[in-house]
Protein backbone atom coordinates (compact mmCIF):
# COMPACT_ATOMS: atom_id res chain seq x y z
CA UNK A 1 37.12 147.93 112.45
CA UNK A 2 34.55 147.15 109.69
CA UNK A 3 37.08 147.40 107.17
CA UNK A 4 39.18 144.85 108.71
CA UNK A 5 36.82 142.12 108.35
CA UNK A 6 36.48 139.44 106.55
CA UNK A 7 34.54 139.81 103.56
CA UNK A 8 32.02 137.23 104.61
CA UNK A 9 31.18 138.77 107.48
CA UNK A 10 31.14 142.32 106.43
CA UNK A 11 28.39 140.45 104.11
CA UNK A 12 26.48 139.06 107.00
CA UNK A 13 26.92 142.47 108.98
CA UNK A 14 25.22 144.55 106.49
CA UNK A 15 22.67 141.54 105.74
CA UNK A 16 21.69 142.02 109.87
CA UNK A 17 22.22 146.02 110.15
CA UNK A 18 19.26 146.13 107.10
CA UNK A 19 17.25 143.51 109.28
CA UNK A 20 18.18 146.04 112.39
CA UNK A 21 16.74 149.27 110.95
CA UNK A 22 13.27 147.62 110.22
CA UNK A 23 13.08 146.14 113.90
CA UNK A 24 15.76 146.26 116.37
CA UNK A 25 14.71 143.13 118.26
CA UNK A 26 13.72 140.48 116.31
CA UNK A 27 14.72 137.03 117.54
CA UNK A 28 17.64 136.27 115.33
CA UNK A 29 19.52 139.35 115.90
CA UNK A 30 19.50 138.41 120.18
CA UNK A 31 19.57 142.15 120.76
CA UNK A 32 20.61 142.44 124.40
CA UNK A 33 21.77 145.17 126.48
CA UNK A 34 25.00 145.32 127.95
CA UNK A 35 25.92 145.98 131.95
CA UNK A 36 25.99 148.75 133.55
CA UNK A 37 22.59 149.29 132.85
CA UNK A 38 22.35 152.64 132.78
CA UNK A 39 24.95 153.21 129.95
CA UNK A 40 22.59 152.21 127.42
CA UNK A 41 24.99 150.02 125.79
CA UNK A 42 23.48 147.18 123.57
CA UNK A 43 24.83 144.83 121.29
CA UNK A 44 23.44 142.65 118.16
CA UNK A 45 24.47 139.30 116.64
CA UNK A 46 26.48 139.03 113.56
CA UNK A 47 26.84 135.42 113.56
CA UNK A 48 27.79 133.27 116.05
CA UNK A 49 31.30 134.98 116.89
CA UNK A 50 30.57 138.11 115.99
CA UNK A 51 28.70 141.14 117.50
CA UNK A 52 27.81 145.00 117.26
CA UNK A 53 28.09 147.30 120.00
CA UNK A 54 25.99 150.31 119.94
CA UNK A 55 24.89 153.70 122.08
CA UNK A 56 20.95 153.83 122.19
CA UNK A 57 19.64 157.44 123.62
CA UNK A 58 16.31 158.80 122.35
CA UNK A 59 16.05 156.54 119.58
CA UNK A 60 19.60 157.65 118.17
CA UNK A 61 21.94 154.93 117.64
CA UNK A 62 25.62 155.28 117.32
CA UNK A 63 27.18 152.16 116.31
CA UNK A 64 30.45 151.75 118.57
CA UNK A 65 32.19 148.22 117.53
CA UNK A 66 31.71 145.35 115.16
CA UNK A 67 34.22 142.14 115.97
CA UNK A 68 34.59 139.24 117.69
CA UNK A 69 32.57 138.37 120.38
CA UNK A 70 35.86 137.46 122.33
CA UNK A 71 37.75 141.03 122.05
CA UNK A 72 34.12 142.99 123.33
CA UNK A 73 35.77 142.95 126.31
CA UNK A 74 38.53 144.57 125.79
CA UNK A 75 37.44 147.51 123.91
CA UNK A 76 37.24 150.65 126.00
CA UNK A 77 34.00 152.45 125.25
């Protein structure tokens, strides 16, 4: 998915994954977790359209998606 991406946002995606790995919830990344609950499904701002989805389980994270905010829902994790 990365790889299809425009090139200004894989700019901005690497620009907030290096902000992510020094503090996963600062303010301007609106790190939230996802529903069901109990998955332990989170995503992470981009920009404004786009988003990260990722796995957190004993502080392992496996990044799952990067793309539009509009198509998260229709990825099958």
């Amino acid at each position: 998915m990365y790889k299809e991406l425009p090139a200004l946002i894989k700019r901005k995606a690497e620009k907030q994954e290096a902000l992510f790995r020094v503090d996963m919830f600062p303010p301007s990344l609106n790190t939230e977790k996802l529903s069901p609950k109990h998955a332990n499904m989170w995503s992470f701002r981009v920009d404004m359209a786009y988003r990260v989805i990722f796995h957190l389980s004993k502080n392992i994270v496996v990044f799952l998606y990067i793309g539009h905010h509009k198509d998260i829902y229709r990825f099958k994790f």
